[in-house]
Structure formats: C-alpha cells, structure tokens
C-alpha atoms as a PDB file:
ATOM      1  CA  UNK A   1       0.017 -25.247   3.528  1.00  0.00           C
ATOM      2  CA  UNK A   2      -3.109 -26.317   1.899  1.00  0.00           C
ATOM      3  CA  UNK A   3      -6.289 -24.261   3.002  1.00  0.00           C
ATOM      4  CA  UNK A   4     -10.221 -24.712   1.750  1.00  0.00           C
ATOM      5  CA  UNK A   5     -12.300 -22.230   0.537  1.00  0.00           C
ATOM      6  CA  UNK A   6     -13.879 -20.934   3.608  1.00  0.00           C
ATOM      7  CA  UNK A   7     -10.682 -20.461   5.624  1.00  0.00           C
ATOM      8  CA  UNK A   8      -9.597 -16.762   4.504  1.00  0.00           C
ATOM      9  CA  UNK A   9     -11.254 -13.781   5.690  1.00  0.00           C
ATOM     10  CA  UNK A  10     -13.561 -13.435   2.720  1.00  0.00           C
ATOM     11  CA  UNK A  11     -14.663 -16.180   0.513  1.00  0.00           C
ATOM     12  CA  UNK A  12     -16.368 -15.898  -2.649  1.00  0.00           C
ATOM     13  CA  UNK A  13     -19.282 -15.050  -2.274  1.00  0.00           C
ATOM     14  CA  UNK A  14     -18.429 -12.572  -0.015  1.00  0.00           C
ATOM     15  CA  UNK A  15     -16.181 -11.011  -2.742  1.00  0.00           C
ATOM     16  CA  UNK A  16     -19.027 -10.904  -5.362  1.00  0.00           C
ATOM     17  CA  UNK A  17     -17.195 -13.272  -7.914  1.00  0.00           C
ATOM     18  CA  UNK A  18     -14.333 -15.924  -8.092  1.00  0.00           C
ATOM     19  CA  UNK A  19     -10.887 -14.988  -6.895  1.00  0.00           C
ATOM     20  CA  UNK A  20      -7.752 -16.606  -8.165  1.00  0.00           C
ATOM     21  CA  UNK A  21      -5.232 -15.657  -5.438  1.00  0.00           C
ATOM     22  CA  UNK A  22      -4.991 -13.135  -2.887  1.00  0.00           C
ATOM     23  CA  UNK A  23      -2.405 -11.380  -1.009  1.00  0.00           C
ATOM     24  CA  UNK A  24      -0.626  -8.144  -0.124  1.00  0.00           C
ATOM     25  CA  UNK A  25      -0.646  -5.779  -2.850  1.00  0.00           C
ATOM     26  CA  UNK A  26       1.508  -3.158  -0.337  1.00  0.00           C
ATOM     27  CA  UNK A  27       1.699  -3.347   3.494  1.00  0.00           C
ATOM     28  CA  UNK A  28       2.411  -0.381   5.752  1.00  0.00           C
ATOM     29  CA  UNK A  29       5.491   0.690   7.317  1.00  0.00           C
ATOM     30  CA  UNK A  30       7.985  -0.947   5.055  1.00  0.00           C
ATOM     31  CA  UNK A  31      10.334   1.007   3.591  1.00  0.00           C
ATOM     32  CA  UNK A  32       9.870   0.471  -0.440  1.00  0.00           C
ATOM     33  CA  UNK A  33      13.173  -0.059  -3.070  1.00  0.00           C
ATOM     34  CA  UNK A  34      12.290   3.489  -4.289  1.00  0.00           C
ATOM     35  CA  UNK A  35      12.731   5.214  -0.314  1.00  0.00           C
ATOM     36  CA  UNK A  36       8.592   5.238   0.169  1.00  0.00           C
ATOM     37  CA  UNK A  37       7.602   4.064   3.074  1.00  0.00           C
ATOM     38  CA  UNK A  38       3.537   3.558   3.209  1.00  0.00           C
ATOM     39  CA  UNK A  39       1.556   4.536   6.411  1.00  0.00           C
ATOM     40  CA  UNK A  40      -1.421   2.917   8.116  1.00  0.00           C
ATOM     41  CA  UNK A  41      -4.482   3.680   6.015  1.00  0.00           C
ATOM     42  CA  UNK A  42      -2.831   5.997   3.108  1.00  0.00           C
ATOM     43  CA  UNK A  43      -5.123   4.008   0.875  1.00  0.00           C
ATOM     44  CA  UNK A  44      -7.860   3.881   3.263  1.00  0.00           C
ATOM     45  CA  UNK A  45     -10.421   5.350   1.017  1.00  0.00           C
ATOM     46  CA  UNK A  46      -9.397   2.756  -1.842  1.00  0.00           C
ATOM     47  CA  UNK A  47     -10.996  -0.128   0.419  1.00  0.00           C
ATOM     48  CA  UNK A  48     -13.537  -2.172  -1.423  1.00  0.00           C
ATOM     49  CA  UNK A  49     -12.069  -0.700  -5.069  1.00  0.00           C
ATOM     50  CA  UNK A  50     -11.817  -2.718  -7.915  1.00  0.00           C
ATOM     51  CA  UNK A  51      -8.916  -2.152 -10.427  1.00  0.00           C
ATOM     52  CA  UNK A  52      -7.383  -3.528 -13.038  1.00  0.00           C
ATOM     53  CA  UNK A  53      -4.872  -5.951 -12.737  1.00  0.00           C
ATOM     54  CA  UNK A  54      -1.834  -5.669 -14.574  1.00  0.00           C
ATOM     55  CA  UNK A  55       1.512  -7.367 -15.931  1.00  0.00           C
ATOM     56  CA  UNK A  56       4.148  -5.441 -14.361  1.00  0.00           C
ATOM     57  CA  UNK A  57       2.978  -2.374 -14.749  1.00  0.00           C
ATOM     58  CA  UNK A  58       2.085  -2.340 -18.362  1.00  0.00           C
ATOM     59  CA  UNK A  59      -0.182   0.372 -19.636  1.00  0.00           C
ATOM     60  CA  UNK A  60       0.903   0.377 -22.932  1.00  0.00           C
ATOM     61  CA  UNK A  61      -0.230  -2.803 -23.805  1.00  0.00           C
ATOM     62  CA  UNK A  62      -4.049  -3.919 -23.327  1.00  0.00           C
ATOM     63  CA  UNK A  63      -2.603  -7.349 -23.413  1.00  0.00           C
ATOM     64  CA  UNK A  64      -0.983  -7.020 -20.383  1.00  0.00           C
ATOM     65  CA  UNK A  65      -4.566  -6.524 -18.425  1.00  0.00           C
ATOM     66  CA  UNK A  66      -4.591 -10.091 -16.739  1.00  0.00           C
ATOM     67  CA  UNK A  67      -7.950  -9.433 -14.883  1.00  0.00           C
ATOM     68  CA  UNK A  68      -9.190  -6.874 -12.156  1.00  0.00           C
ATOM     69  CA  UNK A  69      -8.424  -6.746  -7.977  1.00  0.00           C
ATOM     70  CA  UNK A  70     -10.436  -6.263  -4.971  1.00  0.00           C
ATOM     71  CA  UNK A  71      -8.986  -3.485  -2.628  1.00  0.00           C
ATOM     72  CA  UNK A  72      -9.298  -4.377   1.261  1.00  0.00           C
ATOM     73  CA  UNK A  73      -7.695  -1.817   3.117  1.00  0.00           C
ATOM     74  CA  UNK A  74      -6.036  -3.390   6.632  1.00  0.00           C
ATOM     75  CA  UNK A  75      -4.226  -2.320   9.648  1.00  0.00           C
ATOM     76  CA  UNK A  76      -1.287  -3.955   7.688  1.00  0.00           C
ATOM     77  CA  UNK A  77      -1.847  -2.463   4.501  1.00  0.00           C
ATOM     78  CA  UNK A  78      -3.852  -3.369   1.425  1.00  0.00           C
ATOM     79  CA  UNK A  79      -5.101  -6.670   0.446  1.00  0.00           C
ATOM     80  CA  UNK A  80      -5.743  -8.082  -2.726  1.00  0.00           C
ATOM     81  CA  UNK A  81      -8.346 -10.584  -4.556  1.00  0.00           C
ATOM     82  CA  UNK A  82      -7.221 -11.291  -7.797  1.00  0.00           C
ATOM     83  CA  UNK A  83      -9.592 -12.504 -10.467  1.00  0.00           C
ATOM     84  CA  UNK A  84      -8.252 -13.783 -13.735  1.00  0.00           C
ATOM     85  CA  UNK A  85      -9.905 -12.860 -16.952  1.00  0.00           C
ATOM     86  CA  UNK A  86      -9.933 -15.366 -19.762  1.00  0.00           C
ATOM     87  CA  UNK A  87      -7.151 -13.946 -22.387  1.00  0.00           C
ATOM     88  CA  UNK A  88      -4.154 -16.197 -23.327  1.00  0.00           C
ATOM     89  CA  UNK A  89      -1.816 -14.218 -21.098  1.00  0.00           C
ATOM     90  CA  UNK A  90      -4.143 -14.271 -18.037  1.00  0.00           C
ATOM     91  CA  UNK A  91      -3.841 -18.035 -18.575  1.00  0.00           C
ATOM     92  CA  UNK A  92       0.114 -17.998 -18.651  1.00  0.00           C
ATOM     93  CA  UNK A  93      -0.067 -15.818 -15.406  1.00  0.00           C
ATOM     94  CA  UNK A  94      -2.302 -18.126 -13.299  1.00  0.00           C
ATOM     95  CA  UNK A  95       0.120 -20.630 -14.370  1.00  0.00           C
ATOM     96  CA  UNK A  96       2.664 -18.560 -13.401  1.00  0.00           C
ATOM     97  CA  UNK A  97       1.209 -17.991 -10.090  1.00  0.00           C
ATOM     98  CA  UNK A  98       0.037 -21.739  -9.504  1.00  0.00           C
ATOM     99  CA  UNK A  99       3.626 -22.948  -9.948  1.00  0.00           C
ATOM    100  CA  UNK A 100       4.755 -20.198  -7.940  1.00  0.00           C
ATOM    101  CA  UNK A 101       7.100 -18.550 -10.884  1.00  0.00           C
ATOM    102  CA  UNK A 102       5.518 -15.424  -9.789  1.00  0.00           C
ATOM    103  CA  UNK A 103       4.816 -14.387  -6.140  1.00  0.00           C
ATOM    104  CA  UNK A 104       5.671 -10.638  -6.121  1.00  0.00           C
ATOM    105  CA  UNK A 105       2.836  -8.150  -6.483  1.00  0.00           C
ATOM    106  CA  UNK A 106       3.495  -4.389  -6.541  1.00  0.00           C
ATOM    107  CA  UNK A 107       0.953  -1.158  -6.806  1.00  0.00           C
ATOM    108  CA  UNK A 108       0.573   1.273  -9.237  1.00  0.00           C
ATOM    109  CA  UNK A 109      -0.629   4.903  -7.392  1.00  0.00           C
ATOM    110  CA  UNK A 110      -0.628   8.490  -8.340  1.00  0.00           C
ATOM    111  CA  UNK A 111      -2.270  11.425  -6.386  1.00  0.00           C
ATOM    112  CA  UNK A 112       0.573  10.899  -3.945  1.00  0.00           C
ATOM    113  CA  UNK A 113       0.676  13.176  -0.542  1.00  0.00           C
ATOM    114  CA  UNK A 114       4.013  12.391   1.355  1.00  0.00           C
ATOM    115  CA  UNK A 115       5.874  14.150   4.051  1.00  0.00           C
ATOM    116  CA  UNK A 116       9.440  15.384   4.007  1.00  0.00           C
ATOM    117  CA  UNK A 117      10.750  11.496   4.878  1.00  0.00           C
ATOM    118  CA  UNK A 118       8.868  10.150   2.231  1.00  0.00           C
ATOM    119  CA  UNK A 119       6.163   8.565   4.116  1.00  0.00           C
ATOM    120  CA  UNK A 120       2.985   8.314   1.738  1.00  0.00           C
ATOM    121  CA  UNK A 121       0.156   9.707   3.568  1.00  0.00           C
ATOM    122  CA  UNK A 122      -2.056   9.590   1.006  1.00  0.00           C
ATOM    123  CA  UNK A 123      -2.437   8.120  -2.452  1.00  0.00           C
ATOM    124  CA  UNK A 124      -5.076   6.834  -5.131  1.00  0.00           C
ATOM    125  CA  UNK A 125      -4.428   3.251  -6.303  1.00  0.00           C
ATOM    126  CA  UNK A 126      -5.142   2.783  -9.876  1.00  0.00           C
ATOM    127  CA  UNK A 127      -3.872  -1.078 -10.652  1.00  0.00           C
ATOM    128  CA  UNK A 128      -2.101  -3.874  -9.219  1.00  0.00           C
ATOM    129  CA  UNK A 129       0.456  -5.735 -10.989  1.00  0.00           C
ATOM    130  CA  UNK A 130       2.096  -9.271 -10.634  1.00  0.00           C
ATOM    131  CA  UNK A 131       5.486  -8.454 -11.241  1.00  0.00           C
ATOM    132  CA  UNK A 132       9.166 -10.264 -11.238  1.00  0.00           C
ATOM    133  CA  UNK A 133      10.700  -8.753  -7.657  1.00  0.00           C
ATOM    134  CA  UNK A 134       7.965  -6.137  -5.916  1.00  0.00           C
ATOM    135  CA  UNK A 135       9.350  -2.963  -5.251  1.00  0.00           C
ATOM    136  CA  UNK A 136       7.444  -2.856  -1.277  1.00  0.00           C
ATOM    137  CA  UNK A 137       9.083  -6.518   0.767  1.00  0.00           C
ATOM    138  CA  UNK A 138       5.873  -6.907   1.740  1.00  0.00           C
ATOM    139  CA  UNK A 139       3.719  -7.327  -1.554  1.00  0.00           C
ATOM    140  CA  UNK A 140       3.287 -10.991  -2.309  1.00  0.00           C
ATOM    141  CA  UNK A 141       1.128 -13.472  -3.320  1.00  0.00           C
ATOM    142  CA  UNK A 142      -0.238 -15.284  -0.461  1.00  0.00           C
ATOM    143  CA  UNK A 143      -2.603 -17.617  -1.435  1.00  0.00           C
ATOM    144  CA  UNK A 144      -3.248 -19.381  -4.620  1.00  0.00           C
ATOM    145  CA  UNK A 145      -6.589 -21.095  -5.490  1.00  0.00           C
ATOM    146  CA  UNK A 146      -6.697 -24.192  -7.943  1.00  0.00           C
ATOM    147  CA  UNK A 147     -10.624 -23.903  -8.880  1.00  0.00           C
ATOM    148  CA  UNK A 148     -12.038 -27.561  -9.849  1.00  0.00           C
ATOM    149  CA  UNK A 149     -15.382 -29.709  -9.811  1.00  0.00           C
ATOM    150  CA  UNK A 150     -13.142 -32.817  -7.653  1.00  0.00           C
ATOM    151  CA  UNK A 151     -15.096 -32.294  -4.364  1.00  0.00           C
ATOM    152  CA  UNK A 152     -17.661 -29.169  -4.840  1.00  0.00           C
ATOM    153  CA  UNK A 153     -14.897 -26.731  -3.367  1.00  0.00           C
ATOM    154  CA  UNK A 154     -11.367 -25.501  -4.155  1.00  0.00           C
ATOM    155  CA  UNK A 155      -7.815 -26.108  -2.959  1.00  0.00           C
ATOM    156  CA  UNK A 156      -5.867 -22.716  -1.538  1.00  0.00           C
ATOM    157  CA  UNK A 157      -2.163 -23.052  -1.742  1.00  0.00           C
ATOM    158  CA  UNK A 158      -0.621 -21.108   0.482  1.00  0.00           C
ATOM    159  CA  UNK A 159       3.441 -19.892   0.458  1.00  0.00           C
ATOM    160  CA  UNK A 160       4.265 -17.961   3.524  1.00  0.00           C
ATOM    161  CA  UNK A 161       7.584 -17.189   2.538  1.00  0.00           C
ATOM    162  CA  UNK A 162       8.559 -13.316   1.703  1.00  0.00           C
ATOM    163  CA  UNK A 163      11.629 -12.852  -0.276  1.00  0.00           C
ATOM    164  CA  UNK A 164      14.054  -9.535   0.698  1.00  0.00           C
ATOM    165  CA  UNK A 165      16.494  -8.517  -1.561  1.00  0.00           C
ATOM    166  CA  UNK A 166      18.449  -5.000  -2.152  1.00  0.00           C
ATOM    167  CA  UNK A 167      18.326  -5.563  -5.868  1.00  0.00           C
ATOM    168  CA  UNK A 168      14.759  -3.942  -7.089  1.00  0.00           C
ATOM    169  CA  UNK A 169      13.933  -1.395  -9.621  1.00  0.00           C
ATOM    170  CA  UNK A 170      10.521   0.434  -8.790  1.00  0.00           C
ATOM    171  CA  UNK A 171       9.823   3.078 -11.551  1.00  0.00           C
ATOM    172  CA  UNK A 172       8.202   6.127  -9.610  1.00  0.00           C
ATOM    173  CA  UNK A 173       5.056   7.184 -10.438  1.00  0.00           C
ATOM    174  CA  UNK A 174       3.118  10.765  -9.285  1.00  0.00           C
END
C-alpha cells in the first residue's frame, strides 16, 4: 500500500513537525512476551507526550537516541509519530525502517500499577524504541514516509503485516 500525506489521522501539521513513520508503540489487550497484558487507556494520561526515541532500549548510550515520538493514546492502545533527528545512526535507522529491516517497536515504562494477573493499569511511558522482535505482537511500524521535493508531498509506505512469534526477550522494567 502506498498512501499520501493527508490520508492518516494526523498529518503534519497537525503533529507540529515532520514525522518519519508512525505506528503502534503498544496496543491493549495483548498479552506481552514478558506475561503483561496492557489495558484500555493505562497510558491514557501519556496522550499528546513527546519522548525520546530510542535504539532498543538503549540508555546507556546517547548515540542510541534516534529522534523523539508523539504519544496518541487510542481505544487500541498507543500510537506513535516518529521523527528522526539528524545523527549518523538516526540515518541508518530510517534506512532501516524504509527497507523494512526494522518494523518492531516496543515501550519503555516505569511507574507501573498492575493487578494480580498482570494487567497494567497504569504506567508512565518514558521512550519508545525500534527494536529487532517487540516484546507486545502488536507494536509495529505501520507506516513509513519517504519525504522528497518530486511532487510537493510525500509517499507513505504502508506494511500491514504483524509478525507473532514465541521467541522474544522483553527485559522488565519498574
């Protein structure tokens, strides 16, 4: 699938600056590699947030900062815009993303309130990663935007597909 700009639910300007992709950076009642299971609106009060995002989860490194994310909290779960900065491994990941190496995305959240089945209730999102395999089946890289001057607009490429697969490793976080 090959979208415009003005076909997702927000466009740029809308957003307050240029995304490069969007997607779901968790979605609600799926039940995670790590036994979570997020509910409807647990990160409710994270809508409209910006945070960092990250290469798989890497706070050690301020090289692994790839840009920052747009929180839009949904009946589904939480959406994403992704921006890209500038730095030399921001430009490997949009290439990643573009050539779809990388679809997986996967949250970083402490502050966690959960009930005796593990269902997160409440948490506080504090980055979004692109990572190898997502820990959450849900969390992928929907859309993919190819910015240019060709026709005044830009090209959305969009992968539908969602990969499910027993084999994740999703460090735990409080």
């Amino acid at each position: 699938n090959i979208k415009r700009k003005g076909e997702l639910s927000m466009d740029n300007e809308e957003i307050g600056f240029e995304y490069d992709f969007c997607g779901w950076a968790t979605r609600n009642g799926l039940k995670c590699a790590d036994g979570r299971t997020i509910v409807r609106d647990a990160f409710k009060h994270n809508d409209g947030d910006i945070v960092p995002l990250v290469w798989n989860h890497g706070h050690n490194d301020p090289n692994n900062v790839l840009g920052h994310a747009l929180l839009e909290n949904r009946d589904e779960g939480v959406y994403v815009y992704g921006s890209f900065n500038d730095t030399p491994s921001a430009n490997n990941a949009r290439e990643f993303i573009q050539h779809g190496d990388i679809t997986s995305l996967s949250i970083y959240a402490n502050k966690l309130q959960q009930d005796s089945s593990r269902n997160v209730m409440h948490g506080d999102i504090k980055e979004v990663s692109l990572v190898l395999a997502g820990a959450n089946p849900g969390a992928y890289i929907e859309d993919v935007i190819v910015h240019g001057d060709t026709d005044g607009g830009s090209i959305i490429y969009s992968d539908d597909y969602i990969e499910e697969t027993d084999d994740l490793e999703h460090a735990e976080y409080d």
